[in-house]
N, C-alpha and C. Protein backbone atom coordinates (compact mmCIF):
# COMPACT_ATOMS: atom_id res chain seq x y z
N UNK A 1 -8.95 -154.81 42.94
CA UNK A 1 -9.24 -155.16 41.56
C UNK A 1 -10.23 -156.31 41.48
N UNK A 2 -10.07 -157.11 42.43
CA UNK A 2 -10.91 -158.13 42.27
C UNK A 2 -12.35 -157.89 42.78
N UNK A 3 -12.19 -157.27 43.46
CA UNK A 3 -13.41 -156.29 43.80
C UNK A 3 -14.74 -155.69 42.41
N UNK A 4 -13.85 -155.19 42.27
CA UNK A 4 -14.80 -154.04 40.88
C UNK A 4 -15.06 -155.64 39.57
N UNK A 5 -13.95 -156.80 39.54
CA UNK A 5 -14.49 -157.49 38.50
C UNK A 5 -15.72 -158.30 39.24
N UNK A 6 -16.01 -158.41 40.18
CA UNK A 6 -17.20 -159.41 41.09
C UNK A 6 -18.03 -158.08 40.56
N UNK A 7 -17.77 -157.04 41.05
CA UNK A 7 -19.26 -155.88 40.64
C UNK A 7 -19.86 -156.38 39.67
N UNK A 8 -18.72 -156.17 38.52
CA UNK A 8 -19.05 -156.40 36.63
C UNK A 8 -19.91 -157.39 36.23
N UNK A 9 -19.22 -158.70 36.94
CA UNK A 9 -19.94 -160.13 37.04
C UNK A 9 -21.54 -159.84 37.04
N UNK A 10 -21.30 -159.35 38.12
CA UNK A 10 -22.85 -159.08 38.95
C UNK A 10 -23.88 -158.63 38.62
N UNK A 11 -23.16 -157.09 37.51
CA UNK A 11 -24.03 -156.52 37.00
C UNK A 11 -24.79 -157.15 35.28
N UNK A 12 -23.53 -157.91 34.73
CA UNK A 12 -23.58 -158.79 33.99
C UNK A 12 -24.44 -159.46 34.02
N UNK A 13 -24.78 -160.44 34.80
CA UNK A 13 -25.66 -161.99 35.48
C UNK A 13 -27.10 -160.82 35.59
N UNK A 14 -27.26 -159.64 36.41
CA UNK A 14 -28.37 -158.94 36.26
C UNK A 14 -29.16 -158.69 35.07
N UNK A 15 -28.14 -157.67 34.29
CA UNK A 15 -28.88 -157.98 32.76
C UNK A 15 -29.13 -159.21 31.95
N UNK A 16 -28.60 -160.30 32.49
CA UNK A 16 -28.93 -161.14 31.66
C UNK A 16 -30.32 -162.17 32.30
N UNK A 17 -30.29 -161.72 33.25
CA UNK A 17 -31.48 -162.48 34.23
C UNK A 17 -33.04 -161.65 34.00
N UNK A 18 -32.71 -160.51 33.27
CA UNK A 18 -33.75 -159.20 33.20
C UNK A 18 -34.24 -159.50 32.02
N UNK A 19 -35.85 -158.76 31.85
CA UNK A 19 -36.31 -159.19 30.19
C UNK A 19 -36.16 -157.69 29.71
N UNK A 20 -35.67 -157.34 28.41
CA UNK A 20 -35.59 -156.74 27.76
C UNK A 20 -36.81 -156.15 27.46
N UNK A 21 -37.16 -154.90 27.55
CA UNK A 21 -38.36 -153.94 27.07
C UNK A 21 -38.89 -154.61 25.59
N UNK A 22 -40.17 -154.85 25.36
CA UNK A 22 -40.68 -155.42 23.98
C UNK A 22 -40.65 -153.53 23.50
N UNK A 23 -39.52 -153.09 23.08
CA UNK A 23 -40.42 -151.48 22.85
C UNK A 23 -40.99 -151.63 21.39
N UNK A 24 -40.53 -152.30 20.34
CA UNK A 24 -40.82 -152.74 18.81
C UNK A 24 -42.49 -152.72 18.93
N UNK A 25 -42.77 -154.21 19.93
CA UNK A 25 -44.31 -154.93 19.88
C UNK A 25 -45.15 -153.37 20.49
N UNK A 26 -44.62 -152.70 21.33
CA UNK A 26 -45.25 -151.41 21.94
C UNK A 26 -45.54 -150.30 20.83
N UNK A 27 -44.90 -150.63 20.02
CA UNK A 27 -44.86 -149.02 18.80
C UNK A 27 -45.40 -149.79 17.90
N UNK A 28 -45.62 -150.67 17.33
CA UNK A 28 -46.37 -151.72 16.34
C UNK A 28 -47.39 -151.00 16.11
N UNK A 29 -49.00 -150.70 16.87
CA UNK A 29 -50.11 -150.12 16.19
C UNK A 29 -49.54 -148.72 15.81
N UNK A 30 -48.99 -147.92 16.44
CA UNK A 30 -48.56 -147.13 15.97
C UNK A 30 -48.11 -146.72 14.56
N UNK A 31 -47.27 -147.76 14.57
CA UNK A 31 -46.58 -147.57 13.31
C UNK A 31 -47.59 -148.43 12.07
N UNK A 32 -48.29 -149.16 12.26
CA UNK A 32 -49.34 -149.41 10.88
C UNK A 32 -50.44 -148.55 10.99
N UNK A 33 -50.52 -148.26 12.10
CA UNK A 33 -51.10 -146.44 11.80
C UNK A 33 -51.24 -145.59 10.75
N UNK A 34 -49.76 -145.23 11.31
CA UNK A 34 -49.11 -144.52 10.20
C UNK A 34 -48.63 -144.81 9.01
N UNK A 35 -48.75 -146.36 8.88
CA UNK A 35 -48.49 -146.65 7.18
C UNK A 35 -49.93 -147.09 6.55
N UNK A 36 -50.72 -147.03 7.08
CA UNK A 36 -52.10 -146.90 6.88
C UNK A 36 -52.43 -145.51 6.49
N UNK A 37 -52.05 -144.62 7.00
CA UNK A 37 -52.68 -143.04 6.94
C UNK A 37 -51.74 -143.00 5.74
N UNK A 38 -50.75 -142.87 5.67
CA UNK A 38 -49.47 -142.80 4.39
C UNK A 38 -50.02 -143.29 2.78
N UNK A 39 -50.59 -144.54 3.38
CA UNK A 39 -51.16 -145.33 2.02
C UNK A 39 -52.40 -144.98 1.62
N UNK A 40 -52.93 -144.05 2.78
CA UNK A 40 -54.42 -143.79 2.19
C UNK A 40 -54.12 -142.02 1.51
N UNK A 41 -52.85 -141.49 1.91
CA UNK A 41 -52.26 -140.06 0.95
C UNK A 41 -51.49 -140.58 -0.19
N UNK A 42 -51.07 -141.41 -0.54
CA UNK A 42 -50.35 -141.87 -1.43
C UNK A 42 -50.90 -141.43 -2.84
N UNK A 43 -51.23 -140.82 -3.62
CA UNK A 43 -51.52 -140.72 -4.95
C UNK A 43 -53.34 -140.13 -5.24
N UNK A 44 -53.11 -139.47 -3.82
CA UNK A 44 -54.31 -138.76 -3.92
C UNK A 44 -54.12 -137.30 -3.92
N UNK A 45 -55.33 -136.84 -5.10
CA UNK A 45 -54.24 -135.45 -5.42
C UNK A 45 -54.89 -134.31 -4.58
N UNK A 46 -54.05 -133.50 -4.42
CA UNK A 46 -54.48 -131.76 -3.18
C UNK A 46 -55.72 -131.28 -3.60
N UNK A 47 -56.52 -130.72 -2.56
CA UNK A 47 -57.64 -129.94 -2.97
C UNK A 47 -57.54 -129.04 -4.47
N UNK A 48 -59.02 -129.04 -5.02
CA UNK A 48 -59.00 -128.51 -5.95
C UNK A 48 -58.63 -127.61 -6.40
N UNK A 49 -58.78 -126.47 -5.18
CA UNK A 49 -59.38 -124.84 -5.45
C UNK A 49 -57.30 -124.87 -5.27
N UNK A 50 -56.41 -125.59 -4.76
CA UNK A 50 -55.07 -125.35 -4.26
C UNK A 50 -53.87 -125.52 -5.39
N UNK A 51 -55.18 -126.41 -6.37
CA UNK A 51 -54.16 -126.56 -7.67
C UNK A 51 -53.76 -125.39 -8.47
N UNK A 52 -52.90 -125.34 -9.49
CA UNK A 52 -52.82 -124.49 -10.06
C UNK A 52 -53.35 -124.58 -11.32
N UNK A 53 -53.66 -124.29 -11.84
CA UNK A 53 -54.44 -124.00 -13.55
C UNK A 53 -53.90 -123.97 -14.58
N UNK A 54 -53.67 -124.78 -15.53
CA UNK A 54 -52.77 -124.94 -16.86
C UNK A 54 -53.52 -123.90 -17.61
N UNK A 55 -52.60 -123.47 -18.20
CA UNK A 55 -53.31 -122.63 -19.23
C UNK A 55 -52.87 -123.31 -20.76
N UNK A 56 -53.58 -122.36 -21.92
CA UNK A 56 -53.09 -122.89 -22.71
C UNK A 56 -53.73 -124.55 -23.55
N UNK A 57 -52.61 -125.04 -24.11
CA UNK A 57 -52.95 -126.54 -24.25
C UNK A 57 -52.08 -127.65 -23.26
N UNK A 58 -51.97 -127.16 -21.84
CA UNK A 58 -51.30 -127.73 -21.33
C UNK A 58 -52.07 -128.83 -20.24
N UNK A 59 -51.25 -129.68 -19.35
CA UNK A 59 -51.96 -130.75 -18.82
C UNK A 59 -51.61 -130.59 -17.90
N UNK A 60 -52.13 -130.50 -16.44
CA UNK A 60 -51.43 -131.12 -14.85
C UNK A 60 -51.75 -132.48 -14.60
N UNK A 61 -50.56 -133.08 -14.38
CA UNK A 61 -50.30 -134.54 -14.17
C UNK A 61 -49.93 -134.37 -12.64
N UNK A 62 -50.61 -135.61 -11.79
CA UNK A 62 -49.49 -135.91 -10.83
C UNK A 62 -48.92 -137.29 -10.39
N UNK A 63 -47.85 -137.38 -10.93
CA UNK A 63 -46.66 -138.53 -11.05
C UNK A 63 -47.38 -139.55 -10.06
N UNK A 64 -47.33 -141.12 -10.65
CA UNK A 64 -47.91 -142.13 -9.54
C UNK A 64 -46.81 -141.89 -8.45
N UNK A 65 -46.85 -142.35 -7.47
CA UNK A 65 -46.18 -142.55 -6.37
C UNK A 65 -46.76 -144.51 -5.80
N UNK A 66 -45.42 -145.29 -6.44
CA UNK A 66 -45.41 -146.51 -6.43
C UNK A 66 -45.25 -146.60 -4.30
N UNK A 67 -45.83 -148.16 -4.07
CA UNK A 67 -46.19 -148.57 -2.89
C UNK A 67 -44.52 -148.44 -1.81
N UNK A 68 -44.80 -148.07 -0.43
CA UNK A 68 -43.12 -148.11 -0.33
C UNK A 68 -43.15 -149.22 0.66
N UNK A 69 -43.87 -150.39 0.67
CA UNK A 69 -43.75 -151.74 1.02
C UNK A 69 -43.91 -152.68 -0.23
N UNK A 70 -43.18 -153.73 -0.44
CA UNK A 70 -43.76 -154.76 -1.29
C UNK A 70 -44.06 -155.55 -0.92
N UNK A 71 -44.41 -156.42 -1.76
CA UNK A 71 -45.34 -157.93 -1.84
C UNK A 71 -45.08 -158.48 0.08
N UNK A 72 -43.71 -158.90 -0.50
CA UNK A 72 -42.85 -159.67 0.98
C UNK A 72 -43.05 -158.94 2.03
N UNK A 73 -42.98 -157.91 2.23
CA UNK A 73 -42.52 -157.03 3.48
C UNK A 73 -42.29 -155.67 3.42
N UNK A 74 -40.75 -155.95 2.51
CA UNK A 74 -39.56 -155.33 2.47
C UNK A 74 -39.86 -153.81 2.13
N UNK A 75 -39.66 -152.75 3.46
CA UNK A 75 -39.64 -151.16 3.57
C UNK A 75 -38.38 -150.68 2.03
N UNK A 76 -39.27 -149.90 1.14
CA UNK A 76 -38.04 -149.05 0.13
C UNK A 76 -37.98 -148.24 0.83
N UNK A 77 -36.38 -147.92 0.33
CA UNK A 77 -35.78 -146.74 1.15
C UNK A 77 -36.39 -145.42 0.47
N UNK A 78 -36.33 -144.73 1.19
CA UNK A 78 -36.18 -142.88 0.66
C UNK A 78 -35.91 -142.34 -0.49
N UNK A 79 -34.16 -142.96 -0.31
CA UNK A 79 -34.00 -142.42 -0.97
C UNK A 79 -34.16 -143.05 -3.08
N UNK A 80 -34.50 -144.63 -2.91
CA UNK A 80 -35.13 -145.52 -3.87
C UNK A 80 -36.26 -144.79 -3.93
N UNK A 81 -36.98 -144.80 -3.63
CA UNK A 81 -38.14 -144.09 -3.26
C UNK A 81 -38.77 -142.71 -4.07
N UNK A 82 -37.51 -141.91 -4.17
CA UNK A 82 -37.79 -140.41 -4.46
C UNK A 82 -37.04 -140.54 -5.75
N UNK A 83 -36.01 -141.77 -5.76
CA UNK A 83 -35.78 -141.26 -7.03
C UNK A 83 -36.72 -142.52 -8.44
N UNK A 84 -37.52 -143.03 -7.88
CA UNK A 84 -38.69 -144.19 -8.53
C UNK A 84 -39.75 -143.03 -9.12
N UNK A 85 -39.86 -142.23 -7.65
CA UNK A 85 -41.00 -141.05 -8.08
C UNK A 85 -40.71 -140.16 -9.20
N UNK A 86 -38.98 -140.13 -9.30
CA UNK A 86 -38.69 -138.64 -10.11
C UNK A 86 -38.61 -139.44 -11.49
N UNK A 87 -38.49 -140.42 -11.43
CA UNK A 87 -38.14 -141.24 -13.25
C UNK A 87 -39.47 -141.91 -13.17
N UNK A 88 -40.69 -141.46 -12.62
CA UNK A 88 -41.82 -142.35 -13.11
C UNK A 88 -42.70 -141.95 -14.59
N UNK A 89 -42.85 -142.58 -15.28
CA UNK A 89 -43.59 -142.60 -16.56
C UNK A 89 -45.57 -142.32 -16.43
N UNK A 90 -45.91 -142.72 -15.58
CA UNK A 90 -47.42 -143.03 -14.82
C UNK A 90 -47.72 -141.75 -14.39
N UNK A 91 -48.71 -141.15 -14.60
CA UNK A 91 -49.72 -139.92 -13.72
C UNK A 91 -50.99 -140.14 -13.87
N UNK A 92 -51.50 -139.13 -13.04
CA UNK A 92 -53.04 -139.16 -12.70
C UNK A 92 -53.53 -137.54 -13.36
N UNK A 93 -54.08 -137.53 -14.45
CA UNK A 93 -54.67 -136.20 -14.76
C UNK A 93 -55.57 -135.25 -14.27
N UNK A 94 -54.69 -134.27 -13.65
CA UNK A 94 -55.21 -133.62 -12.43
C UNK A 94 -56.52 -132.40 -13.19
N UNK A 95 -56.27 -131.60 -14.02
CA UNK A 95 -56.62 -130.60 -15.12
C UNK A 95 -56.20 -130.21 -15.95
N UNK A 96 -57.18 -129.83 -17.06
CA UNK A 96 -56.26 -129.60 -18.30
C UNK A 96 -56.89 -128.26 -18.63
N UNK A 97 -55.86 -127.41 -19.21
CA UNK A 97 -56.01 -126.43 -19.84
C UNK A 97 -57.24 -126.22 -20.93
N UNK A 98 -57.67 -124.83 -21.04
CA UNK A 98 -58.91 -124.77 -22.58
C UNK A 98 -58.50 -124.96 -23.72
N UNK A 99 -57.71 -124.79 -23.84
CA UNK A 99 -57.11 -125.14 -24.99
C UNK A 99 -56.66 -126.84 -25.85
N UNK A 100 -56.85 -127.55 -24.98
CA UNK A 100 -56.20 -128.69 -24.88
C UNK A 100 -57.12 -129.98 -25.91
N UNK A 101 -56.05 -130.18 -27.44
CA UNK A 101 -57.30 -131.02 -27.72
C UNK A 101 -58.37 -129.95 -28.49
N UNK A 102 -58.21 -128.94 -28.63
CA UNK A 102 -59.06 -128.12 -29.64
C UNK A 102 -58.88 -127.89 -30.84
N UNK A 103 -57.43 -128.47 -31.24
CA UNK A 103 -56.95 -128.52 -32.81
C UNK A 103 -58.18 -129.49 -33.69
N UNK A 104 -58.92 -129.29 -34.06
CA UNK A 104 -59.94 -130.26 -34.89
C UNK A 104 -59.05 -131.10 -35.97
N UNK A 105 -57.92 -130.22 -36.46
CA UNK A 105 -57.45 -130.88 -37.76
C UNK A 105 -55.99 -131.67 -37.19
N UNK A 106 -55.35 -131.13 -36.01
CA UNK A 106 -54.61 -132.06 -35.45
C UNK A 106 -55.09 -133.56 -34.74
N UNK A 107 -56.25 -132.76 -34.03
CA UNK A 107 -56.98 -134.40 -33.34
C UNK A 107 -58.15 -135.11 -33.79
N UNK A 108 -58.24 -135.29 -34.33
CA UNK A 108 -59.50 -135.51 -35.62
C UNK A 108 -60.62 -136.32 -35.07
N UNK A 109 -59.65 -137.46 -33.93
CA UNK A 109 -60.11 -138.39 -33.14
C UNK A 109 -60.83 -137.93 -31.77
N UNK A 110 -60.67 -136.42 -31.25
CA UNK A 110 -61.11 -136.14 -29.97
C UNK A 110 -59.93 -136.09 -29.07
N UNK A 111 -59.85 -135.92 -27.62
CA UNK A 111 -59.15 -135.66 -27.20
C UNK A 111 -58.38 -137.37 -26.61
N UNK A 112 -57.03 -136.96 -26.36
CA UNK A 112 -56.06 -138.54 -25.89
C UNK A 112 -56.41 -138.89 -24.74
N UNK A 113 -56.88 -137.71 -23.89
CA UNK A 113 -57.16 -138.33 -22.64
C UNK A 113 -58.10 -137.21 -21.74
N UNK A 114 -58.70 -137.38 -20.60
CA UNK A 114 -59.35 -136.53 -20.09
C UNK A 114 -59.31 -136.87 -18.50
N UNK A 115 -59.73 -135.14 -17.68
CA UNK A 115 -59.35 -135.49 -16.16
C UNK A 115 -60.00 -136.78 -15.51
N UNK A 116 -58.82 -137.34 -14.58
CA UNK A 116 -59.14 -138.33 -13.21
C UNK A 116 -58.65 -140.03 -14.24
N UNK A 117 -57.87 -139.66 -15.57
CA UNK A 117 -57.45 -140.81 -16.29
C UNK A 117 -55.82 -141.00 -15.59
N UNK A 118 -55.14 -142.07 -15.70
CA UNK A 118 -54.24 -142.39 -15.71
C UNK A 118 -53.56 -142.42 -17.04
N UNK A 119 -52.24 -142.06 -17.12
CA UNK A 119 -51.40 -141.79 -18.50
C UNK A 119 -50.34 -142.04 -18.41
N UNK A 120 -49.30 -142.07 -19.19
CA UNK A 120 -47.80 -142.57 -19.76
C UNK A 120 -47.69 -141.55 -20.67
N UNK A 121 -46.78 -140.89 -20.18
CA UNK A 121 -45.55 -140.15 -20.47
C UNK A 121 -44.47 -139.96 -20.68
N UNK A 122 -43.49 -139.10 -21.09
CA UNK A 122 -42.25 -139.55 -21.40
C UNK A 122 -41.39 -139.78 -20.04
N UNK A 123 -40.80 -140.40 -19.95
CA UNK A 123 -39.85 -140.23 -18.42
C UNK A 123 -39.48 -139.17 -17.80
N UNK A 124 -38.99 -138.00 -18.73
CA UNK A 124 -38.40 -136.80 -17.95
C UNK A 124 -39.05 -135.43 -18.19
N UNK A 125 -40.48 -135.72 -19.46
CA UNK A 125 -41.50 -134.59 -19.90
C UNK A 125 -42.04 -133.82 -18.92
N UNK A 126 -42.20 -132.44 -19.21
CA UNK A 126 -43.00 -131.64 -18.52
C UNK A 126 -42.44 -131.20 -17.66
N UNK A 127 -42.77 -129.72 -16.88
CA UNK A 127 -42.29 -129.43 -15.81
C UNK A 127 -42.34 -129.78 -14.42
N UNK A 128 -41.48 -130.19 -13.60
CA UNK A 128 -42.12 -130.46 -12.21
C UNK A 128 -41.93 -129.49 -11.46
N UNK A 129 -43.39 -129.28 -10.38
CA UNK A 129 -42.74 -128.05 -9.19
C UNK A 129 -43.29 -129.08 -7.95
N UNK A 130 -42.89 -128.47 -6.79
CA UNK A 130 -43.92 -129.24 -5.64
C UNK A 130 -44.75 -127.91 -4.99
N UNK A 131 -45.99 -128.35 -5.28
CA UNK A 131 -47.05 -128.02 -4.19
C UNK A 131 -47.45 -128.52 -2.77
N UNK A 132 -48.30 -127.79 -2.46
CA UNK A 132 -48.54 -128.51 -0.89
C UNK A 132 -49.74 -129.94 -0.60
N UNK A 133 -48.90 -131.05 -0.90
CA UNK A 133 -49.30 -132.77 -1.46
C UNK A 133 -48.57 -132.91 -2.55
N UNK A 134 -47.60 -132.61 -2.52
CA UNK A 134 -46.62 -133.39 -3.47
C UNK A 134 -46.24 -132.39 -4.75
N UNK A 135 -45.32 -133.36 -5.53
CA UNK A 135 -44.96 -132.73 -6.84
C UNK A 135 -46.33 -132.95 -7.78
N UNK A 136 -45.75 -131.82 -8.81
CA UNK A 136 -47.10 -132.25 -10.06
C UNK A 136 -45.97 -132.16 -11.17
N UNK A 137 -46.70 -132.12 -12.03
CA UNK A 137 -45.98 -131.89 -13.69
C UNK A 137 -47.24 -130.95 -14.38
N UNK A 138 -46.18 -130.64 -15.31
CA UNK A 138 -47.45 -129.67 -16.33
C UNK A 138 -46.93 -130.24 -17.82
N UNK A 139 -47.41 -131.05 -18.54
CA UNK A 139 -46.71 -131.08 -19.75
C UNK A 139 -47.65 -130.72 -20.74
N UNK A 140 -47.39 -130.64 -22.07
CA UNK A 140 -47.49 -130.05 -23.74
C UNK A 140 -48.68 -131.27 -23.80
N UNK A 141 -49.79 -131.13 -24.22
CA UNK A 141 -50.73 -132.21 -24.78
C UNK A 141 -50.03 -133.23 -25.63
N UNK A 142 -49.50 -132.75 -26.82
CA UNK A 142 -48.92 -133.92 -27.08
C UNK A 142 -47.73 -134.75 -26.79
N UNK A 143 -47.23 -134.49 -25.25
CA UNK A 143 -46.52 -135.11 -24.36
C UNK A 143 -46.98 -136.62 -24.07
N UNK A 144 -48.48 -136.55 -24.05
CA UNK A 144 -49.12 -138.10 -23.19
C UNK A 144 -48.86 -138.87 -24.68
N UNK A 145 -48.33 -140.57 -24.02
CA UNK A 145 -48.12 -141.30 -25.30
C UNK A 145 -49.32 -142.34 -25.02
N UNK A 146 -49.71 -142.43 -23.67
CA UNK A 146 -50.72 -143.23 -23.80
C UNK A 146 -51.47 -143.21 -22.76
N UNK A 147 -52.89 -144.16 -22.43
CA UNK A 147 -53.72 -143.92 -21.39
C UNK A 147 -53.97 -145.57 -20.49
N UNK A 148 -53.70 -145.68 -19.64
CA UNK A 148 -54.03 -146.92 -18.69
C UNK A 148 -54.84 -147.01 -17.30
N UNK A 149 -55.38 -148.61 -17.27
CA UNK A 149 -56.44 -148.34 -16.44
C UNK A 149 -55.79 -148.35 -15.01
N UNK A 150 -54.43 -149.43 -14.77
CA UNK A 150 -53.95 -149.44 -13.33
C UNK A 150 -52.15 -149.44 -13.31
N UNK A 151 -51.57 -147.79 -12.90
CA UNK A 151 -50.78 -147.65 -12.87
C UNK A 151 -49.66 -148.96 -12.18
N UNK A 152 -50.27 -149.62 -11.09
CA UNK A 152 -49.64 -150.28 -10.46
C UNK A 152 -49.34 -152.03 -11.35
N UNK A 153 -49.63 -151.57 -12.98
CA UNK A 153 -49.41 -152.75 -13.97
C UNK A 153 -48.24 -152.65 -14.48
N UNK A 154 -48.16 -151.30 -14.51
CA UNK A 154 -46.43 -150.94 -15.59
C UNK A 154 -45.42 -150.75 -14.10
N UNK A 155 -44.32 -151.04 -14.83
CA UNK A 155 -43.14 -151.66 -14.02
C UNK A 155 -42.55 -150.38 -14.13
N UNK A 156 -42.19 -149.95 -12.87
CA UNK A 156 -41.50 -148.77 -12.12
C UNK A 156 -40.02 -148.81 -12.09
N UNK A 157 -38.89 -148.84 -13.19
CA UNK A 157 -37.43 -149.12 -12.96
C UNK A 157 -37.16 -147.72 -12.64
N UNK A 158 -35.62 -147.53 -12.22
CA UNK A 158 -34.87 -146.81 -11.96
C UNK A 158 -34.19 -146.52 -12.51
């Protein structure tokens, strides 16, 4: 018995005399790599020809997708994350239908908004599906309540 506890000792005093693998500092470029490539897909919308086509007086929006680092540091989770995306108010106007904005006597003013604008919407308006780069929305023209220049001004709650 006293045997096998001198081993333990031994092997003990070894690991502790040993330096620990940096594997973190080793995967580091790696990983701002990849949150570099992430941040440069972030709220950029799918090829053109891949979208789908509103018909009608309808709008394709696609929902901001807020930063998933903040100020400090601090990684949002997933699952914060997906559900920030699904209650977001903010899109990017992907295309709009022919129809859209052609009422002369409803819009007297011209149209509320037009493609590659940023908009505010209702929280849960319009349909969502996911395509290949993300979800979109399709909502009713007179869904948009308003138009802004930098999504990342209005406050993203949950």
């Amino acid at each position: 018995m006293k045997k096998k506890t001198e081993t333990l000792l031994e092997s003990t005093k070894t690991l502790e005399n040993q330096e620990i693998p940096k594997v973190k500092l080793a995967l580091e470029p790696d990983l701002k790599k990849a949150a570099d490539e992430a941040e440069a897909k972030r709220n950029k919308p799918p090829s053109e020809e891949r979208l789908p086509k509103p018909t009608g007086w309808r709008i394709l929006v696609l929902p901001f997708q807020p930063k998933r680092i903040t100020r400090g540091g601090i990684h949002i989770a997933d699952t914060a994350a997906e559900r920030q995306h699904l209650a977001t108010v903010c899109g990017l106007v992907l295309a709009m239908g022919p129809d859209c904005y052609s009422d002369k006597k409803r819009y007297p003013e011209g149209p509320w908004c037009k493609k590659g604008e940023w908009v505010i919407f209702a929280r849960y308006a319009g349909s969502r599906f996911k395509i290949m780069g993300g979800e979109v929305r399709i909502l009713n023209e007179d869904e948009i309540l308003a138009t802004i220049q930098d999504p990342e001004e209005i406050l993203q709650e949950i």
